[in-house]
PDB file of N, CA and C in Angstrom:
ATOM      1  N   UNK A   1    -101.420  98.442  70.410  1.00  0.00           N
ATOM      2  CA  UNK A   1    -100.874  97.421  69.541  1.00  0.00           C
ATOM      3  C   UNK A   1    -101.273  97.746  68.106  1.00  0.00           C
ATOM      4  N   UNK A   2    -100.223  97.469  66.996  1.00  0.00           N
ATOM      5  CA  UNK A   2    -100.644  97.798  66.037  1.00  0.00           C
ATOM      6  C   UNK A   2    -100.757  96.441  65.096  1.00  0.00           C
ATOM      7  N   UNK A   3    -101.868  96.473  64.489  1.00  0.00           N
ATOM      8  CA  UNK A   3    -102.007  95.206  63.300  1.00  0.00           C
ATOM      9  C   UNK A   3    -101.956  95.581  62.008  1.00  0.00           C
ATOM     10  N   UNK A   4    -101.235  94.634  61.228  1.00  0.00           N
ATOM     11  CA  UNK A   4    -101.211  94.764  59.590  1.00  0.00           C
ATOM     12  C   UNK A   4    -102.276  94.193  59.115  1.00  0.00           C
ATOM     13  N   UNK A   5    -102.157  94.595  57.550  1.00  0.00           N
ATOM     14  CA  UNK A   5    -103.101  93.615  56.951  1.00  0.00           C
ATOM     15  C   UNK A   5    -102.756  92.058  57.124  1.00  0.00           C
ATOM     16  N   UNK A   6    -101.649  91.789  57.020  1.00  0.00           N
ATOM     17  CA  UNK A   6    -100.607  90.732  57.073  1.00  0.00           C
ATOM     18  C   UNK A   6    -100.906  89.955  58.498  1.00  0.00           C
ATOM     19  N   UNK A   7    -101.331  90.528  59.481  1.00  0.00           N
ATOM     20  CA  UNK A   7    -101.360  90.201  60.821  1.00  0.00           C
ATOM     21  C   UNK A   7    -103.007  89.907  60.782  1.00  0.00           C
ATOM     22  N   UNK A   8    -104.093  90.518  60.292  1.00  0.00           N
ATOM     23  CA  UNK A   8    -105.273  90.339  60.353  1.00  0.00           C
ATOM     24  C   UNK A   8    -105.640  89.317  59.633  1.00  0.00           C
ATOM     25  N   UNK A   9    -105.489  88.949  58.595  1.00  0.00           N
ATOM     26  CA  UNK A   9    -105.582  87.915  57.580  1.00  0.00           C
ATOM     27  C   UNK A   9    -105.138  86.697  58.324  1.00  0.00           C
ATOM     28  N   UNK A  10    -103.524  86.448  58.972  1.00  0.00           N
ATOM     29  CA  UNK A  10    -103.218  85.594  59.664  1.00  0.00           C
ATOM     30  C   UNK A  10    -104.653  85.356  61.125  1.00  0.00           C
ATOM     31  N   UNK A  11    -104.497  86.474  61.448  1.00  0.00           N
ATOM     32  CA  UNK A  11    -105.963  85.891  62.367  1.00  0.00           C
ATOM     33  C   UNK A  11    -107.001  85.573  62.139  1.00  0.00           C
ATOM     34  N   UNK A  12    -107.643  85.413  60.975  1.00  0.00           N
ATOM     35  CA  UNK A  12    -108.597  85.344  60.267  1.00  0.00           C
ATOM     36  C   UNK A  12    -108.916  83.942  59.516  1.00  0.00           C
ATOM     37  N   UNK A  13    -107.324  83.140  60.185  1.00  0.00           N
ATOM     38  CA  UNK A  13    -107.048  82.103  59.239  1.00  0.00           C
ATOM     39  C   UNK A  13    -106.918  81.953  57.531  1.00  0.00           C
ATOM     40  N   UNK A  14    -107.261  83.174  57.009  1.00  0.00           N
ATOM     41  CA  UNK A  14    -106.875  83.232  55.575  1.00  0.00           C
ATOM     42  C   UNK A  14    -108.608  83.774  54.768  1.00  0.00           C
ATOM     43  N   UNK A  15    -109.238  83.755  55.492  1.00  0.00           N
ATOM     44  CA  UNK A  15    -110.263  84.160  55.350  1.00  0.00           C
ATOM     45  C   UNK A  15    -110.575  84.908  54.171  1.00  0.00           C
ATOM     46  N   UNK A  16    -110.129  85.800  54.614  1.00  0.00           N
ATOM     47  CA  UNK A  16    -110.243  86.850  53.552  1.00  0.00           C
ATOM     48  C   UNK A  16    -108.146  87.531  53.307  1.00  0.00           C
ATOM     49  N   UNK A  17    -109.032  87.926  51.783  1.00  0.00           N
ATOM     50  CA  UNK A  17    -106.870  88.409  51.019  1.00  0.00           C
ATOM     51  C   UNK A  17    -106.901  89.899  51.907  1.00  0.00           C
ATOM     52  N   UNK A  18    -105.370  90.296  51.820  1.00  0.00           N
ATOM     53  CA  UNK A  18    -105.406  91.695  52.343  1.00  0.00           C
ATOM     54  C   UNK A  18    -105.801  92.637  51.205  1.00  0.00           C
ATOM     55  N   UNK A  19    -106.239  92.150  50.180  1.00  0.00           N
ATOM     56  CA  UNK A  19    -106.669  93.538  48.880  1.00  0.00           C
ATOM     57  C   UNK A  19    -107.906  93.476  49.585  1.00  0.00           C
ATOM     58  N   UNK A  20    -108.644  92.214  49.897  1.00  0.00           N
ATOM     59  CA  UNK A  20    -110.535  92.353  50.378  1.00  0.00           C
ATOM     60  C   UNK A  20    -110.445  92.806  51.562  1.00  0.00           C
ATOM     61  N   UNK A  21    -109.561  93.007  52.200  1.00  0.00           N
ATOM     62  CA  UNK A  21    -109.541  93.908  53.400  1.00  0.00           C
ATOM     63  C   UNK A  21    -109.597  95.221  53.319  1.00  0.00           C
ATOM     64  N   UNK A  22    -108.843  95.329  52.610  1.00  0.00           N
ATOM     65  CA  UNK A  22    -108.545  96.890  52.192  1.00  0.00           C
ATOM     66  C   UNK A  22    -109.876  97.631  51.584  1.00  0.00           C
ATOM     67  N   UNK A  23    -110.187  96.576  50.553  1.00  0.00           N
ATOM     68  CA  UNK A  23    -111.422  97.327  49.881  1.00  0.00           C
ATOM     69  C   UNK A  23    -112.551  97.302  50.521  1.00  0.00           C
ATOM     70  N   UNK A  24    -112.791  96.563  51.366  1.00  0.00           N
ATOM     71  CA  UNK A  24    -114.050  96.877  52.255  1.00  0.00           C
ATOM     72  C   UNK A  24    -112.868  97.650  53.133  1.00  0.00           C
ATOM     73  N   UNK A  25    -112.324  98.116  53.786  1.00  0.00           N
ATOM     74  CA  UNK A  25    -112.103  99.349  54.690  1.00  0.00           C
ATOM     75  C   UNK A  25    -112.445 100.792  53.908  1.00  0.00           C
ATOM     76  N   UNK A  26    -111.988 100.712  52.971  1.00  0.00           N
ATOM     77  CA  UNK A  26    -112.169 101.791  51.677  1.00  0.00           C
ATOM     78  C   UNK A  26    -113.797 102.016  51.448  1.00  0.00           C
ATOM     79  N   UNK A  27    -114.080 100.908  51.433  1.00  0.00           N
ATOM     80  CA  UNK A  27    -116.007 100.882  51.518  1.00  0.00           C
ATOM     81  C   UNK A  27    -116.778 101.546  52.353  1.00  0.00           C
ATOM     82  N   UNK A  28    -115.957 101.453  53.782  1.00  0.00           N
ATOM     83  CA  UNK A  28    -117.072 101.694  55.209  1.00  0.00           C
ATOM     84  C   UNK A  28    -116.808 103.069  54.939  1.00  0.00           C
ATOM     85  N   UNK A  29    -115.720 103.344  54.674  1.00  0.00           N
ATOM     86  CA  UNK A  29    -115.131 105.031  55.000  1.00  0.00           C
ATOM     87  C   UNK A  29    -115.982 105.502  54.109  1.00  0.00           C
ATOM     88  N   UNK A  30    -115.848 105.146  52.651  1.00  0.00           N
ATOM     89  CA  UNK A  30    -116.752 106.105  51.596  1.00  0.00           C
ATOM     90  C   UNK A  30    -118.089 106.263  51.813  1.00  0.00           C
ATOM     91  N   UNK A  31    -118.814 105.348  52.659  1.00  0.00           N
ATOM     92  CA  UNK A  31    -119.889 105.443  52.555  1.00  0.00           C
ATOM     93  C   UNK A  31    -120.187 106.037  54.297  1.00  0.00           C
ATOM     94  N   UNK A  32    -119.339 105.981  55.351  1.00  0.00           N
ATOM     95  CA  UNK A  32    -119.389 106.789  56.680  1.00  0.00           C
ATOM     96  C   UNK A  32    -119.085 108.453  55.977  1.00  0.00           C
ATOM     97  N   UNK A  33    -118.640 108.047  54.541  1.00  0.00           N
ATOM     98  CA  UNK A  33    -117.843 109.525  54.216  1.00  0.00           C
ATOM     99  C   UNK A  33    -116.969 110.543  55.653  1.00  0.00           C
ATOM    100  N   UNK A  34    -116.198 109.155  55.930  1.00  0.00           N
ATOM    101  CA  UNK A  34    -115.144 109.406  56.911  1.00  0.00           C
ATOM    102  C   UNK A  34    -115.094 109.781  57.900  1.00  0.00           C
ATOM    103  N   UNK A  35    -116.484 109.923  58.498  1.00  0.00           N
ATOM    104  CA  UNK A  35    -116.656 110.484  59.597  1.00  0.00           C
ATOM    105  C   UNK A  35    -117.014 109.092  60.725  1.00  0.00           C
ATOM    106  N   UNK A  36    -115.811 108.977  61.388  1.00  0.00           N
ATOM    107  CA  UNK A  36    -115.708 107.315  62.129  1.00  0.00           C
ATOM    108  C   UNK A  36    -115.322 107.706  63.480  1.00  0.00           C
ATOM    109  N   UNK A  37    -116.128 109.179  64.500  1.00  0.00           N
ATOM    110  CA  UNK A  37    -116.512 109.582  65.056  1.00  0.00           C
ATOM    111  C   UNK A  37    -117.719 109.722  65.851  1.00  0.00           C
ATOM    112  N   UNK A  38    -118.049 109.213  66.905  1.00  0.00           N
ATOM    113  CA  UNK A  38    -119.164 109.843  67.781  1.00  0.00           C
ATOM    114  C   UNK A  38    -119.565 111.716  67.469  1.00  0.00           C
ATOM    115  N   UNK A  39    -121.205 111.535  67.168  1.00  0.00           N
ATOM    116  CA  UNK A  39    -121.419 112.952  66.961  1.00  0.00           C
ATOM    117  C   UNK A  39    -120.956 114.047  68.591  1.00  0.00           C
ATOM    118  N   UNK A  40    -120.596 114.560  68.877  1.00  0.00           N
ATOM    119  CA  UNK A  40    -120.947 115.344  69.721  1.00  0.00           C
ATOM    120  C   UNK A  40    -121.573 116.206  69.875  1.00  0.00           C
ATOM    121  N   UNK A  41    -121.852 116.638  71.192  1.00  0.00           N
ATOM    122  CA  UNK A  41    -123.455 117.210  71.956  1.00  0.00           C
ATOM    123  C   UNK A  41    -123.710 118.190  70.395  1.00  0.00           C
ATOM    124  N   UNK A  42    -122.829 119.371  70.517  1.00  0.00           N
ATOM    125  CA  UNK A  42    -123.377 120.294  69.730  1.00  0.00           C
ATOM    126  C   UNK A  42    -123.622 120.500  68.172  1.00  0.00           C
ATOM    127  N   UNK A  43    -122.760 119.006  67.594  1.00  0.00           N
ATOM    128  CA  UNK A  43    -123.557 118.522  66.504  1.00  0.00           C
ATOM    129  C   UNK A  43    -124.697 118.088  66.382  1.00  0.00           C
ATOM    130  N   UNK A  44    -125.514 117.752  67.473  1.00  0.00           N
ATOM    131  CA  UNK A  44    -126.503 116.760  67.650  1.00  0.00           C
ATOM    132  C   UNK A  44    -127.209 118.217  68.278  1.00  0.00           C
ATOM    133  N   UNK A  45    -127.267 119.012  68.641  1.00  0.00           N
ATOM    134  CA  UNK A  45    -127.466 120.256  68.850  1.00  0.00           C
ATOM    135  C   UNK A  45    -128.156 120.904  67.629  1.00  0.00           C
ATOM    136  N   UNK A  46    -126.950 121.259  66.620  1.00  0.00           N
ATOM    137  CA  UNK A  46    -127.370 121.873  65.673  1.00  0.00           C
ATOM    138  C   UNK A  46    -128.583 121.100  64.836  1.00  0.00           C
ATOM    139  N   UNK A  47    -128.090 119.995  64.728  1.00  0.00           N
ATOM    140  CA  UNK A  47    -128.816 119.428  63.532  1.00  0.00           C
ATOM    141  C   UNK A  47    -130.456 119.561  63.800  1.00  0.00           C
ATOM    142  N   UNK A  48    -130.688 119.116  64.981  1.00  0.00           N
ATOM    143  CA  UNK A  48    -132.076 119.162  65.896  1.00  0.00           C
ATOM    144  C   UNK A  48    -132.416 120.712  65.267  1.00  0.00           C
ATOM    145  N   UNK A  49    -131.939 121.537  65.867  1.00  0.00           N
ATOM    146  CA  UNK A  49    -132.562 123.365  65.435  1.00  0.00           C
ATOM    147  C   UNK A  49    -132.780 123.527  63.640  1.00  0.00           C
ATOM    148  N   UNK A  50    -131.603 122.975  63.028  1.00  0.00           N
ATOM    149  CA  UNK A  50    -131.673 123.022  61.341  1.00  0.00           C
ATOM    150  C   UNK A  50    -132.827 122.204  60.926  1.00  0.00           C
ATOM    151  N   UNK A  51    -133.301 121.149  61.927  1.00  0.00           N
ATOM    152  CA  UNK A  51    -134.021 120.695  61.176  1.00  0.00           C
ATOM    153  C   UNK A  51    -135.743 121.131  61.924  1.00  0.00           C
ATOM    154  N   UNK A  52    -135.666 122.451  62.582  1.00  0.00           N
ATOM    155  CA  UNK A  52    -136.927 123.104  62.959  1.00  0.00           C
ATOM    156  C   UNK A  52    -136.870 124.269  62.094  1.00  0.00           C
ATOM    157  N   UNK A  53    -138.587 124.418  62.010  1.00  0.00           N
ATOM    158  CA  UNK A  53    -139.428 125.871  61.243  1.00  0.00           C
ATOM    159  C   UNK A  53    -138.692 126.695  62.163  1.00  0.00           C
ATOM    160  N   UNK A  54    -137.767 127.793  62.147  1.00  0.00           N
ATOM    161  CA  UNK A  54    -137.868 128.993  62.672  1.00  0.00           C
ATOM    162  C   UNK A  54    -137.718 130.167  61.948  1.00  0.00           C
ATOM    163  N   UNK A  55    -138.255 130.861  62.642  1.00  0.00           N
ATOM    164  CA  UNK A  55    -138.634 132.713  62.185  1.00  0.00           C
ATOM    165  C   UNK A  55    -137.295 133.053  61.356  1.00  0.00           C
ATOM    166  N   UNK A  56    -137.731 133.797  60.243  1.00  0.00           N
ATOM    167  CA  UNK A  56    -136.540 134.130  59.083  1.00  0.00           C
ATOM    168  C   UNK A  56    -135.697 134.548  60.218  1.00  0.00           C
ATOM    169  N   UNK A  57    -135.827 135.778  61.198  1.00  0.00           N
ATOM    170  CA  UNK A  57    -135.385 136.669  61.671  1.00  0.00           C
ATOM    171  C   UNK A  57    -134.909 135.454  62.829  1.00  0.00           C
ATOM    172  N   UNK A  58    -134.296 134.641  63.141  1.00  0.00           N
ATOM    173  CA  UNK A  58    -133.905 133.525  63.847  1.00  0.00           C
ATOM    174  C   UNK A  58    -132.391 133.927  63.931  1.00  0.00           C
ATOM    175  N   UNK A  59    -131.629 134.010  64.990  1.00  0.00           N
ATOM    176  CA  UNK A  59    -130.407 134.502  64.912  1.00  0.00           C
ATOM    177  C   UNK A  59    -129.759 132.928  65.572  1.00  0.00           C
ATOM    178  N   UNK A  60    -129.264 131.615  64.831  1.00  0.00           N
ATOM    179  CA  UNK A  60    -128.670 130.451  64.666  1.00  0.00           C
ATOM    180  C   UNK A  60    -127.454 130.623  65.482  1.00  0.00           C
ATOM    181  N   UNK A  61    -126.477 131.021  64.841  1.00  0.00           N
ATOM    182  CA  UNK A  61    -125.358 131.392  65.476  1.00  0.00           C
ATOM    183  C   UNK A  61    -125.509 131.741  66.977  1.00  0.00           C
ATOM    184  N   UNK A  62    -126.466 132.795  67.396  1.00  0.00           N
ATOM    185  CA  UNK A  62    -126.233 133.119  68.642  1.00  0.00           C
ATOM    186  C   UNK A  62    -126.582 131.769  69.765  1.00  0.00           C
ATOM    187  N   UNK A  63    -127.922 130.898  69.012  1.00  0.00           N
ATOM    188  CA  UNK A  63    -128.327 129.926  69.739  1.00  0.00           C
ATOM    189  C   UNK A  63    -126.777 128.658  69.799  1.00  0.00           C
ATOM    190  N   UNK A  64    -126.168 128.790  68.574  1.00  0.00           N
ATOM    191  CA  UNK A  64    -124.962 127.478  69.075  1.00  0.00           C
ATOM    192  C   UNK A  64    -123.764 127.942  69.478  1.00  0.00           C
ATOM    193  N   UNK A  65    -123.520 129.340  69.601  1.00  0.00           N
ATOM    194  CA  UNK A  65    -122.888 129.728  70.656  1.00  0.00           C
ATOM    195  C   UNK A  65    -122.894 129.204  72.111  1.00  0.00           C
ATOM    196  N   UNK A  66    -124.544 129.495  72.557  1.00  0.00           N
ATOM    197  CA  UNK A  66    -124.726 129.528  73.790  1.00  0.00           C
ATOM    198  C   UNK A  66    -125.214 128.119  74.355  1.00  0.00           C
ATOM    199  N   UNK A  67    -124.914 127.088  73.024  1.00  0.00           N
ATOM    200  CA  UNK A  67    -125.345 125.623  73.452  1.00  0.00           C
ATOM    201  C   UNK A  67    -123.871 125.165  73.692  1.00  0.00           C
ATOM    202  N   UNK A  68    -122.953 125.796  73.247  1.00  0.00           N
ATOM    203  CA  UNK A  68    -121.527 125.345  73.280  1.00  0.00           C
ATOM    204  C   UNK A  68    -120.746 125.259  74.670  1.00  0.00           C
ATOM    205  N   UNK A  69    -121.475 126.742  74.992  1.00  0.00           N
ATOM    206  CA  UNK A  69    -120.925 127.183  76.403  1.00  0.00           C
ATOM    207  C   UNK A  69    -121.555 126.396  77.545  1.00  0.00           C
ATOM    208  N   UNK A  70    -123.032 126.162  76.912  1.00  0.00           N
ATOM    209  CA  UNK A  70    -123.805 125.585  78.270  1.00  0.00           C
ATOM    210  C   UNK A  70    -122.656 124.010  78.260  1.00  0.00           C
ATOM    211  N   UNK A  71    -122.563 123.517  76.971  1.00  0.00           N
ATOM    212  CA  UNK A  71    -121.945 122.125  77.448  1.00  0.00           C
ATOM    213  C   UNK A  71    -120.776 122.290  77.607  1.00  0.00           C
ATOM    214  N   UNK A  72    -119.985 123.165  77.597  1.00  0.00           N
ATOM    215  CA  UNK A  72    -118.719 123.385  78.151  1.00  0.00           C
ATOM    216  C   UNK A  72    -119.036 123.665  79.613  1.00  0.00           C
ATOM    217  N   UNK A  73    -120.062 124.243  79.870  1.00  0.00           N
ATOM    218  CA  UNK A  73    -120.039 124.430  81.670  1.00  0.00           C
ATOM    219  C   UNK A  73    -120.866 122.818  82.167  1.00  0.00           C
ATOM    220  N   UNK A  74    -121.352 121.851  81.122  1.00  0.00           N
ATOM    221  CA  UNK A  74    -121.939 120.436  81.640  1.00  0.00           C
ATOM    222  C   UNK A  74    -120.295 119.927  81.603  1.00  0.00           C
ATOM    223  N   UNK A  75    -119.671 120.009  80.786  1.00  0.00           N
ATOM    224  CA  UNK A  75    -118.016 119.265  80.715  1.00  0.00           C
ATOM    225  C   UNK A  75    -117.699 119.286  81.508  1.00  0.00           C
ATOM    226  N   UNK A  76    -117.441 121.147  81.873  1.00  0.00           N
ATOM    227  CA  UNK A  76    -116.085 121.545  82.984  1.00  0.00           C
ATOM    228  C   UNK A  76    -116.224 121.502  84.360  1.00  0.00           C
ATOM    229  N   UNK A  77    -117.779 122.344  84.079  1.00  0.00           N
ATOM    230  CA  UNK A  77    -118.182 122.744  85.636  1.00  0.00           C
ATOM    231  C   UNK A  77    -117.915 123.737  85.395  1.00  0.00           C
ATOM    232  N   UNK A  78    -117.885 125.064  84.562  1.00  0.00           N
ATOM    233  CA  UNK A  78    -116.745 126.234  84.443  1.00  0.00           C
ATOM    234  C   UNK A  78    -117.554 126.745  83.173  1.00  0.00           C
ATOM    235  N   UNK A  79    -117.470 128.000  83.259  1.00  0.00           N
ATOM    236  CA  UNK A  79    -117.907 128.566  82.156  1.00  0.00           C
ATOM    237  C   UNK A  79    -117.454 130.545  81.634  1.00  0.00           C
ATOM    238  N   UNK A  80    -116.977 130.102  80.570  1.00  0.00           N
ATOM    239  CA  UNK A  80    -116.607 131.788  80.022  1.00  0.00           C
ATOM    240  C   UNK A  80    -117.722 132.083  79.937  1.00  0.00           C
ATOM    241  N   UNK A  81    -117.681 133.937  79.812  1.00  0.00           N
ATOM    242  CA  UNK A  81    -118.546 134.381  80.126  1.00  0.00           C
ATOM    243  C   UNK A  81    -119.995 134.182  79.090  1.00  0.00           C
ATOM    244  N   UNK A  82    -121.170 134.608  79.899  1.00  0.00           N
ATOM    245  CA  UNK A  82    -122.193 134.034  78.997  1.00  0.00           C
ATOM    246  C   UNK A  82    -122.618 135.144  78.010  1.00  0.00           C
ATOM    247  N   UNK A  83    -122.890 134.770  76.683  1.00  0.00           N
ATOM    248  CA  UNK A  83    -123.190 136.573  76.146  1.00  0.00           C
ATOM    249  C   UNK A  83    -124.234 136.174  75.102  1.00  0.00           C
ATOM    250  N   UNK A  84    -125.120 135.332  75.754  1.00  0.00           N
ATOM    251  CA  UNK A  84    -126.550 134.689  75.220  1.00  0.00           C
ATOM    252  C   UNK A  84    -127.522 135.766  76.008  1.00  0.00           C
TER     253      UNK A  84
END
């Protein structure tokens, strides 16, 4: 179902105008900076490792490669090949 501003306001009993709707929608976003998404695994992945001390010589990439695949084989049950 889709609602307007026009339709929300009416449910709202008048509550609020559709410009104060708008501008607090405009609000949450700028400050979610648009991201109005659940993190997933391997965002929540990375961030955890970026935010550990590791060895200069730390090869990153290879580790979220092989966190990608592991949760693609927790998803699928199935997994391309492993090259961790």
């Amino acid at each position: 179902m889709h609602f307007t501003l026009e339709d929300l306001c009416e449910l709202m009993d008048g509550l609020f105008s559709q410009t104060e709707i708008s501008q607090m929608e405009k609000l949450i976003l700028k400050t979610l900076k648009w991201k109005i998404h659940f993190p997933t695994p391997g965002e929540i992945a990375r961030a955890l490792v970026l935010n550990c001390v590791l060895p200069s010589k730390f090869n990153s990439e290879a580790l979220f490669k092989c966190t990608d695949d592991f949760i693609e084989f927790c998803l699928l049950g199935t997994l391309s090949p492993l090259k961790c």
